[in-house]
C-alpha atoms as a PDB file:
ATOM      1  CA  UNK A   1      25.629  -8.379 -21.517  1.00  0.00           C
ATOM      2  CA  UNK A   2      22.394  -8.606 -19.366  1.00  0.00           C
ATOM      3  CA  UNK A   3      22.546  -5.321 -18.033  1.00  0.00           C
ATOM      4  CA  UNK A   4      19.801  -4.505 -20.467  1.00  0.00           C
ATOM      5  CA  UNK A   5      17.565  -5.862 -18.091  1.00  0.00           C
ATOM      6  CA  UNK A   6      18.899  -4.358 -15.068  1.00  0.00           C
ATOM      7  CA  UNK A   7      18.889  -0.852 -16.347  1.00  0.00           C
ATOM      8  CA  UNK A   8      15.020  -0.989 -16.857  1.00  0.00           C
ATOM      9  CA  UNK A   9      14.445  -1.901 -13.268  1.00  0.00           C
ATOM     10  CA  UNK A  10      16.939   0.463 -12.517  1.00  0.00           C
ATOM     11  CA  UNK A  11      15.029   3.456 -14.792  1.00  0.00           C
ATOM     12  CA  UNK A  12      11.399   2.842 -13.399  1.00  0.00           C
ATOM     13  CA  UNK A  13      12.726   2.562  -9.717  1.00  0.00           C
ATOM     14  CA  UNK A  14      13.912   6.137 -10.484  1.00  0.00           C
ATOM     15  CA  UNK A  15      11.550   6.819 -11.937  1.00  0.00           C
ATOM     16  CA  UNK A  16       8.997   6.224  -9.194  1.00  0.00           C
ATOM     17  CA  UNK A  17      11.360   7.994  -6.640  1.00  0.00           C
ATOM     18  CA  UNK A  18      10.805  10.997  -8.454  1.00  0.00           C
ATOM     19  CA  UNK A  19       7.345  10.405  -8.513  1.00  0.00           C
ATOM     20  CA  UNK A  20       7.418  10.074  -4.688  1.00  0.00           C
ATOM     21  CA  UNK A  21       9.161  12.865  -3.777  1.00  0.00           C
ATOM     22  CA  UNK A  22       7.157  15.337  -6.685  1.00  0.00           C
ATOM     23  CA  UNK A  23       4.452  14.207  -8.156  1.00  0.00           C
ATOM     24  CA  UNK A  24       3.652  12.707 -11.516  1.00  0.00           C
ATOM     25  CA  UNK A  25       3.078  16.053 -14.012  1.00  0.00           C
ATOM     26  CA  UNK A  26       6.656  17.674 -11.974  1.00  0.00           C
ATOM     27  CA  UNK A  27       8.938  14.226 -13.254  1.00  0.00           C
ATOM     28  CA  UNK A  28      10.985  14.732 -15.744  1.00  0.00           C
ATOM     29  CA  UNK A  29      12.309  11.739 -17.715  1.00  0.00           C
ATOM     30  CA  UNK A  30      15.427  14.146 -18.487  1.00  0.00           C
ATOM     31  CA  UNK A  31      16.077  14.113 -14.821  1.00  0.00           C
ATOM     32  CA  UNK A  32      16.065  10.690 -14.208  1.00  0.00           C
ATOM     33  CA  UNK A  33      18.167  10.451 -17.817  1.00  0.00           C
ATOM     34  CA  UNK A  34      20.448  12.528 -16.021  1.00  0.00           C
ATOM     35  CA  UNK A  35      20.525  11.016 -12.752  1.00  0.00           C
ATOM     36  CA  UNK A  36      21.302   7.682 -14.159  1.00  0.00           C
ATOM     37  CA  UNK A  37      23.894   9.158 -16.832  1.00  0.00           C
ATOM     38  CA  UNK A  38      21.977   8.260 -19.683  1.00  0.00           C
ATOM     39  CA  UNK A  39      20.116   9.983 -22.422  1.00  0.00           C
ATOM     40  CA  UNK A  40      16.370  10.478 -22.290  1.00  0.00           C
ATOM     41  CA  UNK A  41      15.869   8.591 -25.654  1.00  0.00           C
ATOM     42  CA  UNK A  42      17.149   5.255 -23.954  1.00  0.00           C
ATOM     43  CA  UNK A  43      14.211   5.555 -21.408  1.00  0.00           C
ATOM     44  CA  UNK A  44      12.060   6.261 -24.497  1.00  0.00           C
ATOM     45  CA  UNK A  45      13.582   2.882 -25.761  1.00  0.00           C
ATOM     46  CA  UNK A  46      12.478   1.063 -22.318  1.00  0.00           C
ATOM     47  CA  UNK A  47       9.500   2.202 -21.693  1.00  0.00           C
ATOM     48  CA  UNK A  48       7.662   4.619 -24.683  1.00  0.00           C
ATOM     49  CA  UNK A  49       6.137   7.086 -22.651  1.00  0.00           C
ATOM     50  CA  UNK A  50       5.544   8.634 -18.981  1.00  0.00           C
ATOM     51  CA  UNK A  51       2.144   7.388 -18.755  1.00  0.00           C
ATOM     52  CA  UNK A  52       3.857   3.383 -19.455  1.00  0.00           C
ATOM     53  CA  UNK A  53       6.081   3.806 -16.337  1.00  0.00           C
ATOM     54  CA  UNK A  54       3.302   5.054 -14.224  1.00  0.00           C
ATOM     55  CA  UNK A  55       0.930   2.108 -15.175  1.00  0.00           C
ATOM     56  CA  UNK A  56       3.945  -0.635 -14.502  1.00  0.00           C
ATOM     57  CA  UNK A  57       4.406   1.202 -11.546  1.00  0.00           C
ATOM     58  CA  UNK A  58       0.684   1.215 -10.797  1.00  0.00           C
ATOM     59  CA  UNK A  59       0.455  -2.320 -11.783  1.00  0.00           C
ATOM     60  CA  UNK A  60       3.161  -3.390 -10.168  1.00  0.00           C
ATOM     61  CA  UNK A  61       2.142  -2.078  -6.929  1.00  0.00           C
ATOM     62  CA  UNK A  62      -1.521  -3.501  -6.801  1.00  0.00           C
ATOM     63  CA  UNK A  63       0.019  -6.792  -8.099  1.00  0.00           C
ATOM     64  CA  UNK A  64       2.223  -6.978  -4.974  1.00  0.00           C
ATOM     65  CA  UNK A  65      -0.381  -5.816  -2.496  1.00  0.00           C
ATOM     66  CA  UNK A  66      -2.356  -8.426  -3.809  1.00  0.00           C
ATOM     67  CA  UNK A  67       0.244 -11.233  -3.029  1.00  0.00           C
ATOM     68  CA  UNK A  68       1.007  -9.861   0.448  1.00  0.00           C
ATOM     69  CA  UNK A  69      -2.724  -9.860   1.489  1.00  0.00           C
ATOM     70  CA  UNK A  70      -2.888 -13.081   0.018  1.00  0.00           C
ATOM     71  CA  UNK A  71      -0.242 -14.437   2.261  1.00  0.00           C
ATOM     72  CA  UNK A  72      -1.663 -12.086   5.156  1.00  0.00           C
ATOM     73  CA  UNK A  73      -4.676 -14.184   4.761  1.00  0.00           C
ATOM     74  CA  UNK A  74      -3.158 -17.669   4.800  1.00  0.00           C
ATOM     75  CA  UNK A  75      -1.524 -16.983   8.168  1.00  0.00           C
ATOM     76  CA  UNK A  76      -4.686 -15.292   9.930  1.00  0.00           C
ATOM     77  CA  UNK A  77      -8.268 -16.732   9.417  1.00  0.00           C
ATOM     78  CA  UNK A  78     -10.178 -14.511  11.348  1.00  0.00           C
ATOM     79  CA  UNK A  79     -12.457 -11.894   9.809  1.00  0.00           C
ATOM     80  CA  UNK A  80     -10.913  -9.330  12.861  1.00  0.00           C
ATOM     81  CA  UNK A  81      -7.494 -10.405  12.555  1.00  0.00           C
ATOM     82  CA  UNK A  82      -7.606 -10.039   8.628  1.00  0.00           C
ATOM     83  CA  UNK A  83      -8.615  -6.247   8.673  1.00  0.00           C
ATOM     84  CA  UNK A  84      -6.284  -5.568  11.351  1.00  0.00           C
ATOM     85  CA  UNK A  85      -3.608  -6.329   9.514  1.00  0.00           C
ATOM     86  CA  UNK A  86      -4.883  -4.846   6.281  1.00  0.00           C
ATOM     87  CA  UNK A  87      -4.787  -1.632   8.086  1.00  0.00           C
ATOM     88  CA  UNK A  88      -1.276  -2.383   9.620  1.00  0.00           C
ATOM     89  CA  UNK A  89      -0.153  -3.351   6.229  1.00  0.00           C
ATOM     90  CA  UNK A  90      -0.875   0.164   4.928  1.00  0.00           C
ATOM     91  CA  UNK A  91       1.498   1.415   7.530  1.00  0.00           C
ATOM     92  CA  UNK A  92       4.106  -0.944   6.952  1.00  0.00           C
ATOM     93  CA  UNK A  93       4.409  -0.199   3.406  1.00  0.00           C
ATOM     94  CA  UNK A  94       4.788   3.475   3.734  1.00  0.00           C
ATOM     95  CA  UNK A  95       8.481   2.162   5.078  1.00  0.00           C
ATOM     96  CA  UNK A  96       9.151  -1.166   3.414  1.00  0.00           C
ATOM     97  CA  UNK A  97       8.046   0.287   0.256  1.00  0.00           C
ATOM     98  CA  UNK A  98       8.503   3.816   0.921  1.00  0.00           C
ATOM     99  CA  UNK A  99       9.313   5.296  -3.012  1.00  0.00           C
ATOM    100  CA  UNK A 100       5.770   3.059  -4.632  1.00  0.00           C
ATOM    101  CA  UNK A 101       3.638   3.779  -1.917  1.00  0.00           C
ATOM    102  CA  UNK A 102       4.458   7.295  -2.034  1.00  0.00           C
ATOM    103  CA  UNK A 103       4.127   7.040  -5.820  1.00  0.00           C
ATOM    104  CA  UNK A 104       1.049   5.038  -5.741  1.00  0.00           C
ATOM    105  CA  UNK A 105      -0.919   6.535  -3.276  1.00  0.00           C
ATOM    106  CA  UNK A 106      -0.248  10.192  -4.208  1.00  0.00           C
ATOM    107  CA  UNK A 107      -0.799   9.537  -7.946  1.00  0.00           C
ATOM    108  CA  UNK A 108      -3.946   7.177  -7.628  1.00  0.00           C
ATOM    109  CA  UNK A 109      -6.497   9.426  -9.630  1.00  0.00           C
ATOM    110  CA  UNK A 110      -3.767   9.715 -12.369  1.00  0.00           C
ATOM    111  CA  UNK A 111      -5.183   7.986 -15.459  1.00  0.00           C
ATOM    112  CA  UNK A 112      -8.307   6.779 -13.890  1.00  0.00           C
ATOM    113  CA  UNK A 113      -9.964   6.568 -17.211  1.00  0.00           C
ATOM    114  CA  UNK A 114      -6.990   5.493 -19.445  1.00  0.00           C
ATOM    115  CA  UNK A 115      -8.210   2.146 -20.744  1.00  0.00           C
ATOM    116  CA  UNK A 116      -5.060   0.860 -20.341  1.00  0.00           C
ATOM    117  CA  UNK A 117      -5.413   1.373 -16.583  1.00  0.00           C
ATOM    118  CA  UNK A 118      -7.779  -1.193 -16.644  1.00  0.00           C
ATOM    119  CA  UNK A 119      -5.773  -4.523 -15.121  1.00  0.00           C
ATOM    120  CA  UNK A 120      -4.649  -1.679 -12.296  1.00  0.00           C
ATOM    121  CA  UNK A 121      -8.899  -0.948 -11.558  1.00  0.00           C
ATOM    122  CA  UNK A 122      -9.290  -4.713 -11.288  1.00  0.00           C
ATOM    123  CA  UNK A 123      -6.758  -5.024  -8.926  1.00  0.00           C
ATOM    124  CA  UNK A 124      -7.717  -2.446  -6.753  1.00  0.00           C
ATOM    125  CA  UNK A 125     -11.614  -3.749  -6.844  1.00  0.00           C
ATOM    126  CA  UNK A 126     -10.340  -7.051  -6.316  1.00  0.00           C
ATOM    127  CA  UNK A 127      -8.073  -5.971  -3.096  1.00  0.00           C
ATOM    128  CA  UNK A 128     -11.560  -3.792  -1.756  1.00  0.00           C
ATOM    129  CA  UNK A 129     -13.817  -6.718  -2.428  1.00  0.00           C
ATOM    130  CA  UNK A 130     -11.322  -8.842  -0.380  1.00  0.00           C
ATOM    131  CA  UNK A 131     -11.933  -6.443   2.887  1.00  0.00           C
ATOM    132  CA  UNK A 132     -15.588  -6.019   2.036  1.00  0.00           C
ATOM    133  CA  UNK A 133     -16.283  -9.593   2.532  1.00  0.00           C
ATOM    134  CA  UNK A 134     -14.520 -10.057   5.592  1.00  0.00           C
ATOM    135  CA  UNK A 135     -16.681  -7.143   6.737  1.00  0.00           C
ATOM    136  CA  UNK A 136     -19.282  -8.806   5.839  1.00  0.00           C
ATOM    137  CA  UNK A 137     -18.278 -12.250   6.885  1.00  0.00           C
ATOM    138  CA  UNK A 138     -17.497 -10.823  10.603  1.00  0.00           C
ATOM    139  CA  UNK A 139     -21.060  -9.373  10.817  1.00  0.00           C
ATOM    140  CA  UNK A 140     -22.490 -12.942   9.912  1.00  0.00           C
ATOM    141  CA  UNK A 141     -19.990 -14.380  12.851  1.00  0.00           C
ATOM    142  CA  UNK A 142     -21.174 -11.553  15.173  1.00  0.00           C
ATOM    143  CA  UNK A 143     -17.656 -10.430  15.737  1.00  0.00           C
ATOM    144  CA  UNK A 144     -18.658  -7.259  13.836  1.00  0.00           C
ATOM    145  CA  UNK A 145     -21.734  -4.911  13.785  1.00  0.00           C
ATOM    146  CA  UNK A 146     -23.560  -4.893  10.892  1.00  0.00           C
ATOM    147  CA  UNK A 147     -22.591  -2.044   8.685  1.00  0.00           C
ATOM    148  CA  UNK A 148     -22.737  -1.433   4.667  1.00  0.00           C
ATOM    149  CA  UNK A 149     -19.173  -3.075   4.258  1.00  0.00           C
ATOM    150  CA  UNK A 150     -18.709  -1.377   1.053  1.00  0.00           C
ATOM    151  CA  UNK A 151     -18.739   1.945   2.401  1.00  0.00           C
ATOM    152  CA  UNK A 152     -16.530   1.387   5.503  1.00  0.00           C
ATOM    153  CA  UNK A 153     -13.748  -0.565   2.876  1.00  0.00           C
ATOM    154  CA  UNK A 154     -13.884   3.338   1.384  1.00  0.00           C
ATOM    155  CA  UNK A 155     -13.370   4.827   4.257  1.00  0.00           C
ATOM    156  CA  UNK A 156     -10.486   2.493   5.513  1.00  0.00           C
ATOM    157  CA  UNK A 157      -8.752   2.833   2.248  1.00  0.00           C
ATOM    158  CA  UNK A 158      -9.196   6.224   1.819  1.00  0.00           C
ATOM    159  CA  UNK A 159      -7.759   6.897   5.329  1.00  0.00           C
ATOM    160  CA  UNK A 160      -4.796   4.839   4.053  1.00  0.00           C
ATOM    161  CA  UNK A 161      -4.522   6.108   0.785  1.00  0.00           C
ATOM    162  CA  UNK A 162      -3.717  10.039   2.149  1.00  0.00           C
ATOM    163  CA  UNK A 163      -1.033   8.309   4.709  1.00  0.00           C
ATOM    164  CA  UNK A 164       1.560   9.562   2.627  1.00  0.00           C
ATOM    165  CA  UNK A 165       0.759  13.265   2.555  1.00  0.00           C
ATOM    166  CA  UNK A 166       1.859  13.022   6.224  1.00  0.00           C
ATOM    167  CA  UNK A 167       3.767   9.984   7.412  1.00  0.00           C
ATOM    168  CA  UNK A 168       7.206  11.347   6.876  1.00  0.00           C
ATOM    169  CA  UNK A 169       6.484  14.343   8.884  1.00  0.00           C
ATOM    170  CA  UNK A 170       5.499  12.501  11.769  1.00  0.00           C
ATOM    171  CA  UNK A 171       8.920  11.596  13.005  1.00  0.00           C
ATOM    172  CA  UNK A 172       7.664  11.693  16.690  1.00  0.00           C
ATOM    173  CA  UNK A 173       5.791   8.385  16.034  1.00  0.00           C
ATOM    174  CA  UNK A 174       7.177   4.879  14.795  1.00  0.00           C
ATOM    175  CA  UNK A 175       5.145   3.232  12.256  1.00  0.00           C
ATOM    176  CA  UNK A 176       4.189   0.369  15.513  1.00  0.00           C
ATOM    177  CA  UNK A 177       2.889   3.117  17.405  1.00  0.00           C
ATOM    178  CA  UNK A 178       0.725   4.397  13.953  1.00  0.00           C
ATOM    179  CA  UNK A 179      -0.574   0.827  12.775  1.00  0.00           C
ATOM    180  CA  UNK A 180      -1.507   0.289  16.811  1.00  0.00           C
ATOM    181  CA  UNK A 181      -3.749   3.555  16.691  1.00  0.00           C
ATOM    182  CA  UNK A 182      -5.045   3.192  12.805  1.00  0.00           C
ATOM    183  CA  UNK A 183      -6.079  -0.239  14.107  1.00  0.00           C
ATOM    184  CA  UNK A 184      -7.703   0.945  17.615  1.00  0.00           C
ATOM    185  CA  UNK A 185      -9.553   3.591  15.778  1.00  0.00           C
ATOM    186  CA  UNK A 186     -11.091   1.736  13.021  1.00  0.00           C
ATOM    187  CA  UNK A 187     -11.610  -1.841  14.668  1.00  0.00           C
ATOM    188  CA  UNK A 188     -13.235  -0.136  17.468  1.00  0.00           C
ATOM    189  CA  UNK A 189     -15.592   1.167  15.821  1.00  0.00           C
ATOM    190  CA  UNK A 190     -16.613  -2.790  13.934  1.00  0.00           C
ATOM    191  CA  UNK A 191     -16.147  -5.116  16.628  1.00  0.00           C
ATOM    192  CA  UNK A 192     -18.987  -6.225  18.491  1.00  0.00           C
ATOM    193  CA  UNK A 193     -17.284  -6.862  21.565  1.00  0.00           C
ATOM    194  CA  UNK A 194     -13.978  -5.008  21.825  1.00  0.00           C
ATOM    195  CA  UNK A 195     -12.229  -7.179  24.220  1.00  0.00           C
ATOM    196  CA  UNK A 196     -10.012  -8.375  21.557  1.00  0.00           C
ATOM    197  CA  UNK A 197      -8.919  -5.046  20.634  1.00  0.00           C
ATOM    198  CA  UNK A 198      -6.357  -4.767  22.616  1.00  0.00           C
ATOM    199  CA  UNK A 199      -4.299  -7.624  21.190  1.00  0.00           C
ATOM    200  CA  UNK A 200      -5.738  -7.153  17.724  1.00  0.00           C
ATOM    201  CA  UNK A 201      -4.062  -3.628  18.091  1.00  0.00           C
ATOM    202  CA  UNK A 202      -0.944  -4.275  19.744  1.00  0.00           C
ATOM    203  CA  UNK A 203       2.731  -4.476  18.560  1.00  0.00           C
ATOM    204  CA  UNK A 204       3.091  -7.192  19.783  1.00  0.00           C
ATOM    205  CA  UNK A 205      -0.112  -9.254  19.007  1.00  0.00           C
ATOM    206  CA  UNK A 206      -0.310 -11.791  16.672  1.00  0.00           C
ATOM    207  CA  UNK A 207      -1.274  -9.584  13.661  1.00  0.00           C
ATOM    208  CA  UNK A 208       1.106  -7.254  13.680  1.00  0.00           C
ATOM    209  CA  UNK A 209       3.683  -9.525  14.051  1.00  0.00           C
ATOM    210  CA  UNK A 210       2.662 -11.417  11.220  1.00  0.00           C
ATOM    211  CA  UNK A 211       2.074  -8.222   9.295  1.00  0.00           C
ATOM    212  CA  UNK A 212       5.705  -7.028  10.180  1.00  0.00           C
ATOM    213  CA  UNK A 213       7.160 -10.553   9.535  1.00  0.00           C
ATOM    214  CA  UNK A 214       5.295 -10.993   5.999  1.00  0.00           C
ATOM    215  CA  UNK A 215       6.503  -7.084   4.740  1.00  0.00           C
ATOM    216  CA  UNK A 216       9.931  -8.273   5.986  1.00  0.00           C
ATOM    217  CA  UNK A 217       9.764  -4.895   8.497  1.00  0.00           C
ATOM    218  CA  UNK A 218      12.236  -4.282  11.552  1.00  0.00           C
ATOM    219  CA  UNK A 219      11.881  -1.233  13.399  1.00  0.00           C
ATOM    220  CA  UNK A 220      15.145   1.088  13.416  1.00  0.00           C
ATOM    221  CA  UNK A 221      16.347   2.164  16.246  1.00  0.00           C
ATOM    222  CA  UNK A 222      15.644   5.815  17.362  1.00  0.00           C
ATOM    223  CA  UNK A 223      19.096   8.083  17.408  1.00  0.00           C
END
């Protein structure tokens, strides 16, 4: 008799599927009813409204980012090392985490001024302050030049946040070979010195195998 429990999880992963693959406004909670073989008035039960599931998802999302850079963080100290694998993390998840990233990241303006969105803008600020200051702190170690570090954090997330409109139709590239050049690109332009960039942006430097190891990722093999 627990399956209560089970079914929401099972409804709102659904639920942000559908929200990967076409948008917010096109879901339909009777297409997810039907999908699952249930009527639309049990998701109503779950979860009240379409706007609910899209803050859990929201929530849940930034919550688990959170965590992961968290962990990220205990296993790399350097200011360098840390954004490196915040970018590499962003590539990472558009695989390990394919349906909410998709969801997420394609759906982020959606209720930007719901209060109720309000623990999902505090998680967000709280993940941007987090690569801020190690902007900041690698200028004060001279690993990095000294830029605004607020405005580069917006640029490196918003580089990361349109990932999705294209990361699926670059099949030509494996997500190594993307987090290796989002990393080159955007560390090269910080570091003071770039002779670390080489290992800071390979597959198989220390960052990106922590990354990889942290998101639980192995590369498939090609056909």
């Amino acid at each position: 008799m627990a399956r209560p429990v089970g079914r929401r999880v099972e409804i709102l992963d659904t639920f942000i599927r559908h929200v990967a693959d076409v948008g917010y406004e096109r879901a339909n909670l009777g297409d997810v009813a039907k999908e699952l073989g249930m009527s639309k008035g049990t998701i109503v039960h779950h979860f009240g409204t379409k706007a609910q599931m899209l803050r859990e998802l929201e929530e849940n999302y930034m919550t688990s980012q959170l965590e992961a850079v968290r962990s990220l963080w205990e296993r790399l100290e350097r200011p360098e090392q840390r954004i490196a694998a915040i970018i590499a993390a962003s590539v990472y998840l558009q695989v390990v985490s394919r349906d909410a990233t998709f969801a997420s990241q394609r759906e982020v303006v959606q209720l930007a001024d719901d209060p109720e969105m309000q623990q999902v803008r505090r998680l967000r600020r709280e993940l941007q302050a987090m690569s801020a200051q190690e902007i900041d702190r690698g200028a004060d170690d001279g690993v990095f030049r000294r830029v605004d570090s607020e405005i580069v954090t917006m640029q490196v997330w918003g580089s990361v946040q349109w990932m999705w409109v294209w990361f699926e139709r670059r099949g030509d590239r494996t997500p190594d070979q993307i987090a290796s050049t989002f990393v080159d690109m955007i560390l090269g332009g910080l570091l003071a010195d770039r002779a670390a960039l080489a290992d800071l942006a390979s597959p198989d430097g220390e960052v990106m195998t922590v990354v990889r190891d942290v998101f639980d990722y192995v590369e498939q093999p090609t056909a």
